[in-house]
N, C-alpha and C. Protein backbone atom coordinates (compact mmCIF):
# COMPACT_ATOMS: atom_id res chain seq x y z
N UNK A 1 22.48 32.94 -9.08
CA UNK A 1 23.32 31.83 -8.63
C UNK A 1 22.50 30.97 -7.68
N UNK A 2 22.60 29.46 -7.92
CA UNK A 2 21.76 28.64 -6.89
C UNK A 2 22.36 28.58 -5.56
N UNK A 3 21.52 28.45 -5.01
CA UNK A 3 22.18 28.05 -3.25
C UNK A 3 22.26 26.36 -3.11
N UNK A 4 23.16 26.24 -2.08
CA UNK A 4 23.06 25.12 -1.49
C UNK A 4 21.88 24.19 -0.66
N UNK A 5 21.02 25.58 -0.43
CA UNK A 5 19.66 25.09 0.13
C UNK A 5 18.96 24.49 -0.89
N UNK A 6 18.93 25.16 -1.85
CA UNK A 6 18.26 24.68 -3.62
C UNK A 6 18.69 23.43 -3.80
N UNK A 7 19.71 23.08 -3.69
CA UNK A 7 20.51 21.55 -4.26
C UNK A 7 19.72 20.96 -2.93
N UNK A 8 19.97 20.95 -1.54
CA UNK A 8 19.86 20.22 -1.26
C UNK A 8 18.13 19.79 -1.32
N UNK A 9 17.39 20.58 -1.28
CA UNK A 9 16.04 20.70 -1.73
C UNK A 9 15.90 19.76 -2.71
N UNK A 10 16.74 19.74 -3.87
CA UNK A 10 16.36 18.76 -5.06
C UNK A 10 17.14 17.11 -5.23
N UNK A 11 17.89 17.52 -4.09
CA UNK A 11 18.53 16.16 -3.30
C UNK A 11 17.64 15.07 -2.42
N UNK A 12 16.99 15.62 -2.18
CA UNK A 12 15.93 15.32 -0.51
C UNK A 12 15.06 14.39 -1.28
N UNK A 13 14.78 14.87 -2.61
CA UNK A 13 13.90 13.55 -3.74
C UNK A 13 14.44 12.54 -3.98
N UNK A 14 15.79 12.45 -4.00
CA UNK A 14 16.65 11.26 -4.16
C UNK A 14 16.39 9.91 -3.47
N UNK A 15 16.00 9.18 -3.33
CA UNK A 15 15.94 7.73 -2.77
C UNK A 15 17.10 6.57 -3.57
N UNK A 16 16.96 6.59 -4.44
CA UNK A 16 17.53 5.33 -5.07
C UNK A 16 18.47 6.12 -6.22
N UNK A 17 19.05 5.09 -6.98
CA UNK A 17 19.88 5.63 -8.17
C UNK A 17 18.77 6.14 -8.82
N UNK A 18 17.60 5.27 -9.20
CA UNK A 18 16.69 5.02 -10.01
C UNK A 18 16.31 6.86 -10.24
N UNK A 19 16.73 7.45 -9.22
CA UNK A 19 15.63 8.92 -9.45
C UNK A 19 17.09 9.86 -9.80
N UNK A 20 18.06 9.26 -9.98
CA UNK A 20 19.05 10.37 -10.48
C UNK A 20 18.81 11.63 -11.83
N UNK A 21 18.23 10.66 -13.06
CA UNK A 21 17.90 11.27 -13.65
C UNK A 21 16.88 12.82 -13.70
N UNK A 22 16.14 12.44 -12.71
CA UNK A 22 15.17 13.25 -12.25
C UNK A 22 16.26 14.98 -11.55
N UNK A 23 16.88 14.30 -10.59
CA UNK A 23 17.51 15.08 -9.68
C UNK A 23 18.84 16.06 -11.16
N UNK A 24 19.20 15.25 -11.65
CA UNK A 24 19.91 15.91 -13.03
C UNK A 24 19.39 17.30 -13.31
N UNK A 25 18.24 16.91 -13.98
CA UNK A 25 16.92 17.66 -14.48
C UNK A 25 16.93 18.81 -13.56
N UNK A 26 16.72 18.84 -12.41
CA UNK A 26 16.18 19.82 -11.13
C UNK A 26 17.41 21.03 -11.40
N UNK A 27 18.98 20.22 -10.96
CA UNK A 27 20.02 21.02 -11.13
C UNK A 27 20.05 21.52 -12.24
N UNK A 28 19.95 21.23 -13.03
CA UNK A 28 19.76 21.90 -14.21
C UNK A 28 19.12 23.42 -14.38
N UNK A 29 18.16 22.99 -14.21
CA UNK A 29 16.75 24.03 -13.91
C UNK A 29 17.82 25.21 -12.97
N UNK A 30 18.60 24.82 -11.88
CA UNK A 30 18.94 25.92 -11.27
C UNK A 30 19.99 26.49 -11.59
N UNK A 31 20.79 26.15 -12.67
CA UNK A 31 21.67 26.47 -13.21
C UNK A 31 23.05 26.33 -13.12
N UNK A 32 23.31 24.60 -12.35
CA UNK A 32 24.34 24.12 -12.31
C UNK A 32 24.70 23.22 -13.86
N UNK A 33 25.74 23.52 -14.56
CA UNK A 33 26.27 22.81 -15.45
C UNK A 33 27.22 21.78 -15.01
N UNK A 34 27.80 21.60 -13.94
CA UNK A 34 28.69 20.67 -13.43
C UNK A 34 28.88 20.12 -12.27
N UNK A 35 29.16 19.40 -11.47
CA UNK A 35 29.65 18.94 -10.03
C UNK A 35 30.10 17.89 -10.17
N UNK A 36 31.28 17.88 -8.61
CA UNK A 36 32.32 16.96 -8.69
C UNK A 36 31.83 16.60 -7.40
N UNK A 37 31.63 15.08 -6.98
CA UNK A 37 31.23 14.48 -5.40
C UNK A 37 32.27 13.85 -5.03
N UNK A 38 33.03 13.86 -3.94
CA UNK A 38 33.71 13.14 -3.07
C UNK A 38 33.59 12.51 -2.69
N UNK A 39 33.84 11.06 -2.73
CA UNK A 39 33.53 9.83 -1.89
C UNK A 39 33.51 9.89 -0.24
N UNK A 40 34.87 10.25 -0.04
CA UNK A 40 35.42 10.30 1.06
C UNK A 40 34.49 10.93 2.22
N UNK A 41 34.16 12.06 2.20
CA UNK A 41 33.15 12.53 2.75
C UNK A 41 32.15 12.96 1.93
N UNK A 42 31.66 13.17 0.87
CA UNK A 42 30.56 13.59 0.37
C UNK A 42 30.13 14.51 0.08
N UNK A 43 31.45 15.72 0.31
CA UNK A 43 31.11 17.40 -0.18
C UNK A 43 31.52 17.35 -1.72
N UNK A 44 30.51 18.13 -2.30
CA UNK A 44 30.13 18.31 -3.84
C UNK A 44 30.83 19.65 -3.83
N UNK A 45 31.18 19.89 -5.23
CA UNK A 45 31.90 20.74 -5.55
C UNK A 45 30.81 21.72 -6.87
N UNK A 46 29.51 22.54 -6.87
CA UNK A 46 28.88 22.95 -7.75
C UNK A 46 29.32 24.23 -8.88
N UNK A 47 29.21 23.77 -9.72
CA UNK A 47 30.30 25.20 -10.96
C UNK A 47 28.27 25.62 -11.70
N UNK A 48 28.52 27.08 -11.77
CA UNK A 48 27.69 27.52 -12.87
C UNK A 48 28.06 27.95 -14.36
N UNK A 49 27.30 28.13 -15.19
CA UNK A 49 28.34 28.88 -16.60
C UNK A 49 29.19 29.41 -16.37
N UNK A 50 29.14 30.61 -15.64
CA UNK A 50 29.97 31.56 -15.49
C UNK A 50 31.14 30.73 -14.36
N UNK A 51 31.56 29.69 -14.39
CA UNK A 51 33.01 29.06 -13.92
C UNK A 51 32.33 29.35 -12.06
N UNK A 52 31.82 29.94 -11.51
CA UNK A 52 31.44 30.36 -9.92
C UNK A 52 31.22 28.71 -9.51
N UNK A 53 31.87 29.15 -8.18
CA UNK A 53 31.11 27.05 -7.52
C UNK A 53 30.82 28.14 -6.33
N UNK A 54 30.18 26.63 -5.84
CA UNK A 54 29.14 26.97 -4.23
C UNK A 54 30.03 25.73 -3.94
N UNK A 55 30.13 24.99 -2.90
CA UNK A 55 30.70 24.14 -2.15
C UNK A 55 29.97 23.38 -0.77
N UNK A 56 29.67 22.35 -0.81
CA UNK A 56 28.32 21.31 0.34
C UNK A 56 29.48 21.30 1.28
N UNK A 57 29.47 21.16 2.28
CA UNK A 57 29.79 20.65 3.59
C UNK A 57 29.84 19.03 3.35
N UNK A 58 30.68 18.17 4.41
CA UNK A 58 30.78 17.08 4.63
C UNK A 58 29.52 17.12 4.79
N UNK A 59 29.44 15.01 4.31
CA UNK A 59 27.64 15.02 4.04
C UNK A 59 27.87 13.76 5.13
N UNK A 60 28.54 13.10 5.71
CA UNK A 60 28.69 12.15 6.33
C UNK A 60 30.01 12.00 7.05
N UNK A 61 30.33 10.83 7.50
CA UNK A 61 31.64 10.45 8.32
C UNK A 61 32.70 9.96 7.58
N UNK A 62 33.73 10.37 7.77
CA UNK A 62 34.94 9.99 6.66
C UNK A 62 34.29 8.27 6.32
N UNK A 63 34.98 7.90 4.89
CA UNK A 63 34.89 6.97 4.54
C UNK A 63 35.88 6.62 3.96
N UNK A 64 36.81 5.38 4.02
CA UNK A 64 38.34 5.55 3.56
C UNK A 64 37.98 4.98 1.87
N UNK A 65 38.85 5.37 1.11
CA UNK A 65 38.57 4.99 -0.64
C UNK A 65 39.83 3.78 -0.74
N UNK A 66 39.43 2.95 -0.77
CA UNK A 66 40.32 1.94 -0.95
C UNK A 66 41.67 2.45 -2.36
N UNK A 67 42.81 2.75 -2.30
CA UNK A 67 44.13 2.31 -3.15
C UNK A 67 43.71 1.62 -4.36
N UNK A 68 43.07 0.42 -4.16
CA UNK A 68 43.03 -0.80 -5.09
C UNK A 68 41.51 -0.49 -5.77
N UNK A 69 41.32 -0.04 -6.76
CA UNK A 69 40.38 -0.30 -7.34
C UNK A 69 39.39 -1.77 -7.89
N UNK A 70 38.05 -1.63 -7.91
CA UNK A 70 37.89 -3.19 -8.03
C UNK A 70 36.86 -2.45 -9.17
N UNK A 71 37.35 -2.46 -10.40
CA UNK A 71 35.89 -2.21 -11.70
C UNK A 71 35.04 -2.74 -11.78
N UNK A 72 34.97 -4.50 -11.63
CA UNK A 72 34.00 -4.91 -11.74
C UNK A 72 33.40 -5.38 -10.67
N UNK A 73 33.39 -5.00 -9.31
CA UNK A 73 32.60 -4.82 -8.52
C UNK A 73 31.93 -3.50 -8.05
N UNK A 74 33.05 -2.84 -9.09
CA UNK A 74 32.27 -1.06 -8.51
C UNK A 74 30.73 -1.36 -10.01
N UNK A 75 30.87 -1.92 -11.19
CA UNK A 75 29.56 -1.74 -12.42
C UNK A 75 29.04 -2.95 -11.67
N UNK A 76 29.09 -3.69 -11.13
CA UNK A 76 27.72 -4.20 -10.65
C UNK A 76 27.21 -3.38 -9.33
N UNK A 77 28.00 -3.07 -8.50
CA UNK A 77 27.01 -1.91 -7.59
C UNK A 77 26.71 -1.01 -8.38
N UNK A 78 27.55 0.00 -8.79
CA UNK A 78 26.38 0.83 -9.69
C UNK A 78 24.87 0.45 -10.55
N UNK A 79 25.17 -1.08 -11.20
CA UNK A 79 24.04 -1.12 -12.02
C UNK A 79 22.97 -1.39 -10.90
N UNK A 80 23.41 -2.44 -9.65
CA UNK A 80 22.15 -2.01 -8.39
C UNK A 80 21.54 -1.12 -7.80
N UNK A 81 22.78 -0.37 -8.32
CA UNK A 81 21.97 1.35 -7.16
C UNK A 81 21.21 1.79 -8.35
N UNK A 82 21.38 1.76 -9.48
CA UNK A 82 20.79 2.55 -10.77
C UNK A 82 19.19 1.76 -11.00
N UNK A 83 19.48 0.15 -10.20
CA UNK A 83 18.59 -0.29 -10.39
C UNK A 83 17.25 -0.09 -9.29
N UNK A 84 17.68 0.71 -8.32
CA UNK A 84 17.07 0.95 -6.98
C UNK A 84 17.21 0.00 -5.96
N UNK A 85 18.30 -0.66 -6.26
CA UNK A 85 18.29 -1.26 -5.11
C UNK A 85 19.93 -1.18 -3.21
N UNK A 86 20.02 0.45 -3.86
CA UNK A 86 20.90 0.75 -3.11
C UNK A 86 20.38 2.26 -2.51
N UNK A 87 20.40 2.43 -1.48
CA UNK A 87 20.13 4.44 -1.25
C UNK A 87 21.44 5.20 -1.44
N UNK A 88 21.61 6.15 -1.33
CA UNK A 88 23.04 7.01 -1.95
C UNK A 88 23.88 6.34 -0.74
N UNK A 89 23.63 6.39 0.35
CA UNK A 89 24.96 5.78 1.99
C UNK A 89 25.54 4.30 1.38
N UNK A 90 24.62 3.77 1.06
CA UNK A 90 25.14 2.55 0.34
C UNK A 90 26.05 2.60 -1.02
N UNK A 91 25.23 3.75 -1.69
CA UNK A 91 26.24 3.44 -2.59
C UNK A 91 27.47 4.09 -2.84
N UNK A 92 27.95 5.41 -1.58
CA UNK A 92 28.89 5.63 -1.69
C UNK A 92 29.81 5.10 -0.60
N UNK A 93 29.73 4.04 0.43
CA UNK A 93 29.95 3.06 0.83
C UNK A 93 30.62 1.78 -0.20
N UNK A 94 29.80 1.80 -0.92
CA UNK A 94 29.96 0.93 -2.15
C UNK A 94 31.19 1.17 -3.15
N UNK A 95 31.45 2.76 -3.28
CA UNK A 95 32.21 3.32 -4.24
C UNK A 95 33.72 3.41 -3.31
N UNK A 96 33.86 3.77 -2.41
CA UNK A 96 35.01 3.60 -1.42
C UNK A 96 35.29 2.39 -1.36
N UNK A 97 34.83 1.35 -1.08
CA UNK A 97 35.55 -0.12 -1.07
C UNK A 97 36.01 -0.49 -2.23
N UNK A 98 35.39 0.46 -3.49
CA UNK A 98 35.48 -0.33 -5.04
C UNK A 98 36.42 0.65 -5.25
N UNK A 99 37.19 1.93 -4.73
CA UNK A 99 38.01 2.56 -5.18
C UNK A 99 37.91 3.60 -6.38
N UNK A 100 36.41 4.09 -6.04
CA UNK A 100 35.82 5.35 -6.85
C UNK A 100 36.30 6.75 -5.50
N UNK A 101 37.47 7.68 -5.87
CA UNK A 101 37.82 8.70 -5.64
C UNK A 101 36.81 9.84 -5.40
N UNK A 102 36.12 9.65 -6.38
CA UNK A 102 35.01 10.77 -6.92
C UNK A 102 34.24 10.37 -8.32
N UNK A 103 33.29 11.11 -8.06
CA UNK A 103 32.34 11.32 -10.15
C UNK A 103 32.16 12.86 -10.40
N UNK A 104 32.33 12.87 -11.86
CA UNK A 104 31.81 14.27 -12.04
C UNK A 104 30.49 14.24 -12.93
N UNK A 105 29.86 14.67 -12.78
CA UNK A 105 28.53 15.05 -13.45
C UNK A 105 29.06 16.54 -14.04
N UNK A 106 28.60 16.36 -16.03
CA UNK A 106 28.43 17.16 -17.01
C UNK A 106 27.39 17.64 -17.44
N UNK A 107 26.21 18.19 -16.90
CA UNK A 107 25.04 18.36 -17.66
C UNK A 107 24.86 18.68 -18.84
N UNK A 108 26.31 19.64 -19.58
CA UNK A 108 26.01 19.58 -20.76
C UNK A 108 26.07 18.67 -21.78
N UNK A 109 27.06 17.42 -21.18
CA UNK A 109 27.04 16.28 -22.15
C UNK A 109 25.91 15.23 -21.64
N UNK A 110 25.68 15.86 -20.30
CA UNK A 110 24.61 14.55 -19.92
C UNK A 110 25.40 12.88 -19.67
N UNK A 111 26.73 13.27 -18.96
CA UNK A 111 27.65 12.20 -18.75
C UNK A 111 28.23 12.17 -16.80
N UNK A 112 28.42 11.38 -16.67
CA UNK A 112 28.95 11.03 -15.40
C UNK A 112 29.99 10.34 -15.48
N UNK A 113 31.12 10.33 -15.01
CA UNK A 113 32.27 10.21 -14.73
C UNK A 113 33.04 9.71 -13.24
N UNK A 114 33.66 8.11 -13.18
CA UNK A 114 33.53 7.89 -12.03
C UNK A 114 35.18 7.41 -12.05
N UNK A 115 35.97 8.46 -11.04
CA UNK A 115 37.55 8.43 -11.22
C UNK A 115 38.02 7.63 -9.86
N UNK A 116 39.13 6.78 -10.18
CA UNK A 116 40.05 6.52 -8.82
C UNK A 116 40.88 7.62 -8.56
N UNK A 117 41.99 6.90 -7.55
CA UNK A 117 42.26 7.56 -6.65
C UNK A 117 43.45 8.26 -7.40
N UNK A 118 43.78 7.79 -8.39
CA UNK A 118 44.68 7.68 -8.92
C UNK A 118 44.27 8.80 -10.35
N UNK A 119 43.06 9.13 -10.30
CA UNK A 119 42.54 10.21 -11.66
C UNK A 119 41.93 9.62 -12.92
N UNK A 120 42.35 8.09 -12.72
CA UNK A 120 41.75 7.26 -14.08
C UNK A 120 40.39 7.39 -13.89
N UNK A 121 39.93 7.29 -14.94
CA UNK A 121 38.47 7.09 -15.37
C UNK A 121 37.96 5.66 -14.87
N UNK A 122 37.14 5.21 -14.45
CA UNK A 122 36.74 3.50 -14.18
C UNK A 122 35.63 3.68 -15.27
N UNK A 123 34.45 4.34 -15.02
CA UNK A 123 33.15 4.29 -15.75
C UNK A 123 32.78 5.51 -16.22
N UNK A 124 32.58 5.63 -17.47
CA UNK A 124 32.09 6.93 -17.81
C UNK A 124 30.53 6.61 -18.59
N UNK A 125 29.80 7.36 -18.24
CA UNK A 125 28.25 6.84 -18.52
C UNK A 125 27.34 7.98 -19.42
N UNK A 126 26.45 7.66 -19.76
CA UNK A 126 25.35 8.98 -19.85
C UNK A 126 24.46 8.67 -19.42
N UNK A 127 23.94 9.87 -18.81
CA UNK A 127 22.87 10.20 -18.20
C UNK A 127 21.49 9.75 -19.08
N UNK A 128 20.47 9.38 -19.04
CA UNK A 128 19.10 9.49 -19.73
C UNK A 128 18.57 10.55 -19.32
N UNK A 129 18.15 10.92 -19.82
CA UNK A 129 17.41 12.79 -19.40
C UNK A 129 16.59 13.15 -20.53
């Protein structure tokens, strides 16, 4: 079973969206098939095959998730942060004003998933990997 030290180890490479793919890859390797991130504060929720999660600590200071969703201001920040031009504080800064609840990352479909507050889907993506 991976630790939380492991994730955050393969987190710490992260700079931009641009290196998500990369960071995918890593979790992988340690044998996470899934996680769910919280906007709000930023604790990840990690599942292995065998259904087991590990659980991150608040990663920052509450951040309120706006009610009102805004889609097309949440796919143009995403396509900036994807483009490197956001660091993760920004862009989950970004996802709270635009009314992203949470995302889940699938490694086995190689999809990301970005829900309001409300459980709808806004963006569902795939990963390049």
């Amino acid at each position: 079973m991976f630790t939380i030290q492991e994730i955050q180890h393969a987190h710490a490479k992260v700079k931009s969206g641009a290196d998500f793919p990369g960071y995918i890859r890593d979790l992988k390797m340690l044998g996470v098939v899934r996680y769910e991130t919280y906007v709000a504060d930023g604790h990840t929720n990690y599942y292995d095959e065998s259904g087991r999660t590990v659980i991150s600590g608040e990663k920052y200071d509450f951040l309120e998730v706006k009610r009102v969703s805004s889609l097309e201001d949440f796919r143009r920040g995403l396509k900036e942060h994807q483009d490197g031009k956001s660091d993760y504080m920004g862009f989950c800064r970004m996802c709270a004003e635009c009314g992203v609840e949470k995302w889940v990352v699938s490694m086995g479909e190689m999809r990301c998933v970005y829900f309001d507050v409300d459980g709808e889907v806004m963006v569902e993506e795939r990963i390049p990997g």
